[in-house]
C-alpha atoms as a PDB file:
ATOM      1  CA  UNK A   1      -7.391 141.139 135.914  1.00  0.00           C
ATOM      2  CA  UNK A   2      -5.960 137.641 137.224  1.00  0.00           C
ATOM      3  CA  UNK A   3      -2.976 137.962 135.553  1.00  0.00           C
ATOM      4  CA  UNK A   4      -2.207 141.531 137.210  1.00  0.00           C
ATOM      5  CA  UNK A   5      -1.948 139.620 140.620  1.00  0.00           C
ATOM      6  CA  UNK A   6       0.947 137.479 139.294  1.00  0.00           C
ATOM      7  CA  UNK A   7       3.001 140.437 138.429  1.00  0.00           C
ATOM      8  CA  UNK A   8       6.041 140.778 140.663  1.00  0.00           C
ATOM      9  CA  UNK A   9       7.621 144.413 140.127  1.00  0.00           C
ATOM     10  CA  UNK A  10      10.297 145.525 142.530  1.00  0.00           C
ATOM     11  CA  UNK A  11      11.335 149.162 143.296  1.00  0.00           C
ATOM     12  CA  UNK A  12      10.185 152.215 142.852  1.00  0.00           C
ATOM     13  CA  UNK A  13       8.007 152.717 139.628  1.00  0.00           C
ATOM     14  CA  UNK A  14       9.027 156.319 139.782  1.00  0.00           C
ATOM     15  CA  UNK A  15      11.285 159.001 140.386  1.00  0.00           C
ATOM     16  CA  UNK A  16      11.448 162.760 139.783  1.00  0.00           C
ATOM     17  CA  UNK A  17       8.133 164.155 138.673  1.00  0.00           C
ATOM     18  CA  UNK A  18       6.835 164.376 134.367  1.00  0.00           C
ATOM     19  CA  UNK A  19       7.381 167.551 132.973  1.00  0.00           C
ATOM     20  CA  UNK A  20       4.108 169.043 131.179  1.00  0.00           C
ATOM     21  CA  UNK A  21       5.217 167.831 128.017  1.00  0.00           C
ATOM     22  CA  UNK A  22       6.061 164.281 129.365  1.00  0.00           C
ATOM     23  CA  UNK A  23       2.459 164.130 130.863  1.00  0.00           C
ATOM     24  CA  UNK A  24       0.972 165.429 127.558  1.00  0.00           C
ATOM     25  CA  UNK A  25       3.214 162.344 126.039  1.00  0.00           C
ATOM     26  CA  UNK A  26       1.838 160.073 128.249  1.00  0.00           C
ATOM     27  CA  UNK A  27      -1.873 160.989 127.584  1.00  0.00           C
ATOM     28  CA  UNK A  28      -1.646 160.853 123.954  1.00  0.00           C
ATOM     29  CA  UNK A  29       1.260 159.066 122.350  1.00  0.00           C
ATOM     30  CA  UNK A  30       1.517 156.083 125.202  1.00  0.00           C
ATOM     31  CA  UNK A  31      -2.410 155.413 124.640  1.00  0.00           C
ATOM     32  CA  UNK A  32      -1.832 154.916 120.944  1.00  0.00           C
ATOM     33  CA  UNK A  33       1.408 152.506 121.353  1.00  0.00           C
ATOM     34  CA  UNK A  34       0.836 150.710 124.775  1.00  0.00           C
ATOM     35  CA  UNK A  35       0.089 147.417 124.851  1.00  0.00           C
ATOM     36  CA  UNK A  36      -3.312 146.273 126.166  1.00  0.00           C
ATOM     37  CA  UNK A  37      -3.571 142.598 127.527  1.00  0.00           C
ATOM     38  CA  UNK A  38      -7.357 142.760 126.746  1.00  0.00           C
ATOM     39  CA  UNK A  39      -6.822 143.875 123.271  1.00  0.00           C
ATOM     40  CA  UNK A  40      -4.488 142.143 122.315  1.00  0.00           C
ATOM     41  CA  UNK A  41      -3.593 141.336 118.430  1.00  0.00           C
ATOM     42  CA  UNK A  42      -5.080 138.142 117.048  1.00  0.00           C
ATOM     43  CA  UNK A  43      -2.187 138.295 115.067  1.00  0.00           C
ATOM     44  CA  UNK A  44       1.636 139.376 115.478  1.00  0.00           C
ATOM     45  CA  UNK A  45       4.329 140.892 112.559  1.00  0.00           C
ATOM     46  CA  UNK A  46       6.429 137.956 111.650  1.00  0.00           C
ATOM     47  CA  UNK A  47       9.737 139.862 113.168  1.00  0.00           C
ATOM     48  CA  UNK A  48       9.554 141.043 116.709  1.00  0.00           C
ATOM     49  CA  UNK A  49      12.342 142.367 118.845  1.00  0.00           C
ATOM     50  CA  UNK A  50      11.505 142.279 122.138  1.00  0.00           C
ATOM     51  CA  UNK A  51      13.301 144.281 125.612  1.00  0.00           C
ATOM     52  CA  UNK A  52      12.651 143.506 128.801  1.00  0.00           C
ATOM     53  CA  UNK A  53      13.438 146.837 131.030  1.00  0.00           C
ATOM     54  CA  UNK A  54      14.817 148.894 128.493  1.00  0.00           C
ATOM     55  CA  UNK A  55      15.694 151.727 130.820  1.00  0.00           C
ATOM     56  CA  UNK A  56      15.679 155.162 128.775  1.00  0.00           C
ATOM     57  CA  UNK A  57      14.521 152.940 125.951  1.00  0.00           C
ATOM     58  CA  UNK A  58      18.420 153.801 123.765  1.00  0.00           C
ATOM     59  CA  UNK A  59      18.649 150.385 122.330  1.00  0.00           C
ATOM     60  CA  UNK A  60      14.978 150.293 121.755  1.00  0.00           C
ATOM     61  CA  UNK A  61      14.671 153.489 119.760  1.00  0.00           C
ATOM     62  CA  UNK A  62      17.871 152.414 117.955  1.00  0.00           C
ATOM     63  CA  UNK A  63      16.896 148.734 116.896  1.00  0.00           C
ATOM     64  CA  UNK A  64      13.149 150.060 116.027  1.00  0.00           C
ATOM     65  CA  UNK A  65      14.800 152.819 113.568  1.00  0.00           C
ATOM     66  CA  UNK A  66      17.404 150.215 112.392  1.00  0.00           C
ATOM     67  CA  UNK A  67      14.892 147.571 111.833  1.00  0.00           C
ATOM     68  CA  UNK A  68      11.683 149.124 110.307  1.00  0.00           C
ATOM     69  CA  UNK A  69      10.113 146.322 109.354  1.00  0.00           C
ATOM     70  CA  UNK A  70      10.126 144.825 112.880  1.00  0.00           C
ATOM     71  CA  UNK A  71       7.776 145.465 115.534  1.00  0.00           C
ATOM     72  CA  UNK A  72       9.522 146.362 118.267  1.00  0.00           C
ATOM     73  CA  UNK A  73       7.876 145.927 122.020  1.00  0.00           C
ATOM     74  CA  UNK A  74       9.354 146.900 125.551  1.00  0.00           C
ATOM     75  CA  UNK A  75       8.730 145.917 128.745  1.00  0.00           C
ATOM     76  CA  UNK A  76       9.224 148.541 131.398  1.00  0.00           C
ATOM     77  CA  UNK A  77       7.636 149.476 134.278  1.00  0.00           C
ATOM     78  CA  UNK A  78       9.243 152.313 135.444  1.00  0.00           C
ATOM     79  CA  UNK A  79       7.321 155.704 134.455  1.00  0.00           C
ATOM     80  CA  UNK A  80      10.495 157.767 134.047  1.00  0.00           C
ATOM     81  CA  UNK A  81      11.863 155.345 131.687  1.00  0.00           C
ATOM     82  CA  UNK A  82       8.793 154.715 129.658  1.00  0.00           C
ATOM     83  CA  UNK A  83       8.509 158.584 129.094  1.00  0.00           C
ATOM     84  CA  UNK A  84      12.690 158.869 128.500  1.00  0.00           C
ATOM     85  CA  UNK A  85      11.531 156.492 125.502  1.00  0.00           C
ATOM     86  CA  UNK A  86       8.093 158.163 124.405  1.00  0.00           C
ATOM     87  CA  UNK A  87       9.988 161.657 124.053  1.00  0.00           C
ATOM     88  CA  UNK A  88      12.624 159.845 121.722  1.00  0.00           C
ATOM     89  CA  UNK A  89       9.921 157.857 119.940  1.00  0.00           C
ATOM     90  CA  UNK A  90       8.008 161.757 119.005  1.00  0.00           C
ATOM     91  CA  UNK A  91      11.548 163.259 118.459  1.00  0.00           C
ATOM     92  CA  UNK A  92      12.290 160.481 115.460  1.00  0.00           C
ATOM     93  CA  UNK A  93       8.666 159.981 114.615  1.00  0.00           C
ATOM     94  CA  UNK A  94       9.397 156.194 115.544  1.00  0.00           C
ATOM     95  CA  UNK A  95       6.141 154.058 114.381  1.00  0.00           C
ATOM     96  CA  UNK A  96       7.428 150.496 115.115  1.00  0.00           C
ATOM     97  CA  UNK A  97       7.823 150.543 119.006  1.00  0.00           C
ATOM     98  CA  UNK A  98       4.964 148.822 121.484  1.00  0.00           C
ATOM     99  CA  UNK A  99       5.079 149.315 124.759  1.00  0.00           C
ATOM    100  CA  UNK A 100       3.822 147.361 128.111  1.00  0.00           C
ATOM    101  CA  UNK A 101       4.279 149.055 131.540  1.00  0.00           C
ATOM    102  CA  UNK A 102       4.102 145.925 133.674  1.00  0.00           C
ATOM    103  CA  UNK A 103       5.665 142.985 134.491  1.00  0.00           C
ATOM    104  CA  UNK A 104       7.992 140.972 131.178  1.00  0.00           C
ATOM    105  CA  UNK A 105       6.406 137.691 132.015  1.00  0.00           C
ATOM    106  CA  UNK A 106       2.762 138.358 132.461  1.00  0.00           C
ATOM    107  CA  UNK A 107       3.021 139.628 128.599  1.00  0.00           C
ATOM    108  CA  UNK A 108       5.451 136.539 127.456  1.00  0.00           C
ATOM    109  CA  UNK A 109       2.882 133.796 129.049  1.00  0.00           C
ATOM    110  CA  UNK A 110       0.139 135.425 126.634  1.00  0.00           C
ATOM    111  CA  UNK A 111       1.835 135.564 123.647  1.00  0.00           C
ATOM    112  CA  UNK A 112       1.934 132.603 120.941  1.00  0.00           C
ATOM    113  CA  UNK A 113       5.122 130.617 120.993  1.00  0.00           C
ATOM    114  CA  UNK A 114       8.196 130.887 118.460  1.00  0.00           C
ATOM    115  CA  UNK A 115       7.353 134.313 117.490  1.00  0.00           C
ATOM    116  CA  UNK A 116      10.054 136.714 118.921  1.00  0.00           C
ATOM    117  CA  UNK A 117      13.304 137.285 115.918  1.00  0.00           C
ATOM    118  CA  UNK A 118      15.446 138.943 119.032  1.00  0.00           C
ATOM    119  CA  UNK A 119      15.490 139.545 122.476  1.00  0.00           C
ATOM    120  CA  UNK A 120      17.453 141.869 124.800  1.00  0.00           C
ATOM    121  CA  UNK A 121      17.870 142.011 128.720  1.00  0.00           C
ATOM    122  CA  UNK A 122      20.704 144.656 129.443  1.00  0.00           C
ATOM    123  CA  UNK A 123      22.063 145.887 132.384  1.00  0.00           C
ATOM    124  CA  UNK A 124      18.802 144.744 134.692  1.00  0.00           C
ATOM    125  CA  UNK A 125      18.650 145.395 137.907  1.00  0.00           C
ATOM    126  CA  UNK A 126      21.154 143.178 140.472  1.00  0.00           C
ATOM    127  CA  UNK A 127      19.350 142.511 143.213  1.00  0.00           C
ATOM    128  CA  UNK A 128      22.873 141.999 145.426  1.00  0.00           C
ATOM    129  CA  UNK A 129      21.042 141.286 148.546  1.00  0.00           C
ATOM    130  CA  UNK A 130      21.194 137.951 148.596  1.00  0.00           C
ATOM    131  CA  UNK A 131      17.443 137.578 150.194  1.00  0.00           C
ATOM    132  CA  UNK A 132      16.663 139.599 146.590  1.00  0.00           C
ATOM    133  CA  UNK A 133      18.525 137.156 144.514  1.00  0.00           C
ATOM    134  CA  UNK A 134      14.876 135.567 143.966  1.00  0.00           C
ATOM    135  CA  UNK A 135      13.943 139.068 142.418  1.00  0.00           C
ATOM    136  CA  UNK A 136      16.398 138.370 139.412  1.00  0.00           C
ATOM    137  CA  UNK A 137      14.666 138.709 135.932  1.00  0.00           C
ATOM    138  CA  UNK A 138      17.660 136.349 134.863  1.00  0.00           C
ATOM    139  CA  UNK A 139      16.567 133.033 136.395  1.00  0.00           C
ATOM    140  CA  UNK A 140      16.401 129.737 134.288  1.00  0.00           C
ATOM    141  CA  UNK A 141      12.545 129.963 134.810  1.00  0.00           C
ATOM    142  CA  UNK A 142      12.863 132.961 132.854  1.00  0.00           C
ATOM    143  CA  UNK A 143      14.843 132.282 130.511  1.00  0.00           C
ATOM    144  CA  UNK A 144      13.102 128.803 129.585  1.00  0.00           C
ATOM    145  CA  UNK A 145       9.810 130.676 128.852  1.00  0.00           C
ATOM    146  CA  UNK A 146      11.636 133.266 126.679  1.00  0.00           C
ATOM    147  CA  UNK A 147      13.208 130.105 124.620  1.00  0.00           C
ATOM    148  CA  UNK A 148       9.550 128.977 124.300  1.00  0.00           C
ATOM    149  CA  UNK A 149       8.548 132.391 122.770  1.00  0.00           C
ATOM    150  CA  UNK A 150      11.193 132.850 120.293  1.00  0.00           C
ATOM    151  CA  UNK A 151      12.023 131.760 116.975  1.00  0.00           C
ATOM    152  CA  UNK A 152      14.573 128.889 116.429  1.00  0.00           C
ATOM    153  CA  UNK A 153      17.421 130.552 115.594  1.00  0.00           C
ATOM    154  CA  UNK A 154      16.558 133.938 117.333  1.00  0.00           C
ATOM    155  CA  UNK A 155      18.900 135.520 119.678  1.00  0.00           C
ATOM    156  CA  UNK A 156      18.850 136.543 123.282  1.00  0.00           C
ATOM    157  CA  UNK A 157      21.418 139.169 124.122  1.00  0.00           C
ATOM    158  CA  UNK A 158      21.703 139.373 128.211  1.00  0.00           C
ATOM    159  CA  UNK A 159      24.657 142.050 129.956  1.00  0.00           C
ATOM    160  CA  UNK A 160      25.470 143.150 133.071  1.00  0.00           C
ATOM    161  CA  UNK A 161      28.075 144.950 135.044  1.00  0.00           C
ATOM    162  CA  UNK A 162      27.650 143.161 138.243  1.00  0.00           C
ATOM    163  CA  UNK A 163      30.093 140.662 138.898  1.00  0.00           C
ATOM    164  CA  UNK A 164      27.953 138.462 141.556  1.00  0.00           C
ATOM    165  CA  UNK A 165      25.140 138.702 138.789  1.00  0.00           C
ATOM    166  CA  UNK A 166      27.488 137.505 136.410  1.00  0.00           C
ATOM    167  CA  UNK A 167      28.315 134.678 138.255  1.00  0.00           C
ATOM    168  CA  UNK A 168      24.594 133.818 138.593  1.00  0.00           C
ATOM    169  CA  UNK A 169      23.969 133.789 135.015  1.00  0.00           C
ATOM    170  CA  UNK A 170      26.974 131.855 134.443  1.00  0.00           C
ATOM    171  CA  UNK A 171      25.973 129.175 137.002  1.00  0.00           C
ATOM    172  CA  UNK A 172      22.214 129.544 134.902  1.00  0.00           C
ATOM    173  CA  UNK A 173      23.757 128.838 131.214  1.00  0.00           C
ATOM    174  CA  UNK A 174      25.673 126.050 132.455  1.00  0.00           C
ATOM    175  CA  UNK A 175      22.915 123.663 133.400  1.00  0.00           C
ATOM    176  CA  UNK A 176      21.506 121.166 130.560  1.00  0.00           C
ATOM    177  CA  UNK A 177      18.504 122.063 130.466  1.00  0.00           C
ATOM    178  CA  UNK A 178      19.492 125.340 129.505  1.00  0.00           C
ATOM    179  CA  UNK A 179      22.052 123.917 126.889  1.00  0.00           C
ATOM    180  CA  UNK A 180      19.189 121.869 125.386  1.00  0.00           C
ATOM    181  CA  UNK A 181      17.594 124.851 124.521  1.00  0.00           C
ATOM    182  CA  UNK A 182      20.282 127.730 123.856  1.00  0.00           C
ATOM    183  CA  UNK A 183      23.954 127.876 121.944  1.00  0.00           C
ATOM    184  CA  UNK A 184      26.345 130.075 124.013  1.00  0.00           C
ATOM    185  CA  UNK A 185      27.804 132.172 120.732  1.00  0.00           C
ATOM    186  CA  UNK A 186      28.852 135.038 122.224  1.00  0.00           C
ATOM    187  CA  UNK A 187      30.600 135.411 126.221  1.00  0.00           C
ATOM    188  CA  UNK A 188      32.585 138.120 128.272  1.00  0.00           C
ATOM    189  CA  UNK A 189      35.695 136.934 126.932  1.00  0.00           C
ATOM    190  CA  UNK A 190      34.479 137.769 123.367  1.00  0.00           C
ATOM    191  CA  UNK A 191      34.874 141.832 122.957  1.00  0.00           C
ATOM    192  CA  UNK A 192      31.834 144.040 123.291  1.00  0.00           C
ATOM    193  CA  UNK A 193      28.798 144.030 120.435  1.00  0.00           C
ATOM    194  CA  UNK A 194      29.323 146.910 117.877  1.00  0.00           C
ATOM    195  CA  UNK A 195      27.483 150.116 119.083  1.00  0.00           C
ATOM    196  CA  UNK A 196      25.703 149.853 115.925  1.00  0.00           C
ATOM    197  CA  UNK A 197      24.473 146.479 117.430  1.00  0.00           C
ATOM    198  CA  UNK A 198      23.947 147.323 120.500  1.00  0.00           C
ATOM    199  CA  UNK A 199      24.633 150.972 121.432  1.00  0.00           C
ATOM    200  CA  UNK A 200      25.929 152.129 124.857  1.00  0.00           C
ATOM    201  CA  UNK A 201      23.073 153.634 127.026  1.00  0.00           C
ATOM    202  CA  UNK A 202      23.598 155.566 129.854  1.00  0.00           C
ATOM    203  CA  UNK A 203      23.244 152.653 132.512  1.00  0.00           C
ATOM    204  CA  UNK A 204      25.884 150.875 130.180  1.00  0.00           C
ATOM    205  CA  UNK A 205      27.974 154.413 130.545  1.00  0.00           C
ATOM    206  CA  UNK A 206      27.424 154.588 134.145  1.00  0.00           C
ATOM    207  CA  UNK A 207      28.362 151.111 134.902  1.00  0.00           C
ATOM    208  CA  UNK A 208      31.531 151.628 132.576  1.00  0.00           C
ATOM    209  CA  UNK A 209      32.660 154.246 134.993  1.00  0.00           C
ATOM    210  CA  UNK A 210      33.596 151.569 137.712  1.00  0.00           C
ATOM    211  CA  UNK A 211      33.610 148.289 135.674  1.00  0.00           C
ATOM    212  CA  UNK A 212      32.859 146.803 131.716  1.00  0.00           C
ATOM    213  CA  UNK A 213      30.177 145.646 131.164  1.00  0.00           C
ATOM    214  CA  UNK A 214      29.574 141.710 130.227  1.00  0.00           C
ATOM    215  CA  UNK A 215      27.823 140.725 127.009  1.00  0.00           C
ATOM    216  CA  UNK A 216      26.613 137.200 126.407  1.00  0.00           C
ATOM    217  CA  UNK A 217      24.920 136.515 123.056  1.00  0.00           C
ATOM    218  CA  UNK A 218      22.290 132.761 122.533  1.00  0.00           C
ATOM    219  CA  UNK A 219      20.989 131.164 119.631  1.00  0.00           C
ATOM    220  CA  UNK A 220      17.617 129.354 120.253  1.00  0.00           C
ATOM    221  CA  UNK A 221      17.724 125.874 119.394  1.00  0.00           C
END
């Protein structure tokens, strides 16, 4: 599919091996959730929280059970993750979670406009090299097409524990174009989102072993 070759995934897309059970996982309950970008719905829930890399999918599983009457889709691409997520989802018999194992944007670009309620980017990869900088998910690119996605009023919830990343997405949120479109309502200097908000997952944990993490919080405007 055309829209395969404009996906731009980084890094490994896996680690240690899948366990028997995580395979078994992966044949049945990811064929019944994932998200298929020839299939997709000719129509979309009304409230949609929306992750792009969600890691071990923590917040995921925790805003899908705290918001059941959202639909709640991830973006991840990394197979260790996506199965971290799918054992949690069969745990907590979790029916409101969609998930697409590619790249964020190639899924944003086919969606209709002002649908998604919420939308969280935690703790993505750096990309310190500065010849990687370009690899950023955080770029104003980015963050432009996710404004032209979501809901006026929704909210985009970005952290991470790097500080030459947070410089970057400072130097991002400070351009007009970006203001036009966003309301900074929540910075670093503010103290962290409730863990009932946002709870702490382990790359939040592992970060918070040699620095805090940084929150910033948007309305769409």
């Amino acid at each position: 599919m055309e829209n395969r070759k404009n996906r731009t995934i980084y890094g490994r897309r896996q680690s240690r091996p899948l366990r028997d059970s995580q395979k078994n996982l992966w044949e049945k309950l990811f064929n019944d959730i994932k998200i298929d970008l020839q299939n997709l719905p000719a129509s979309y829930s009304e409230n949609i929280i929306f992750e792009i890399g969600f890691g071990g999918g923590e917040n995921l599983a925790h805003q899908a059970m705290n918001n059941p009457d959202y639909t709640c889709i991830g973006c991840e691409p990394f197979i260790n993750g996506v199965s971290s997520l799918l054992t949690k989802i069969a745990k907590d018999n979790i029916t409101n979670i969609k998930i697409f194992d590619d790249d964020a944007t190639i899924l944003l670009k086919l969606m209709p406009d002002q649908l998604i309620k919420k939308m969280f980017i935690l703790f993505p990869d750096p990309w310190p090299k500065k010849r990687h900088n370009r690899r950023r998910v955080v770029s104003l690119e980015n963050l432009l097409l996710i404004r032209q996605k979501m809901q006026t009023a929704g909210e985009l919830i970005i952290a991470t524990d790097h500080p030459g990343y947070l410089e970057w997405i400072i130097a991002i949120i400070e351009q007009p174009i970006f203001l036009k479109n966003f309301k900074v309502v929540h910075t670093p200097d503010s103290p962290r989102p409730s863990e009932e908000e946002i709870p702490v997952t382990r790359y939040e944990k592992k970060a918070l072993e040699n620095r805090p993490g940084a929150f910033f919080k948007f309305c769409a405007i």
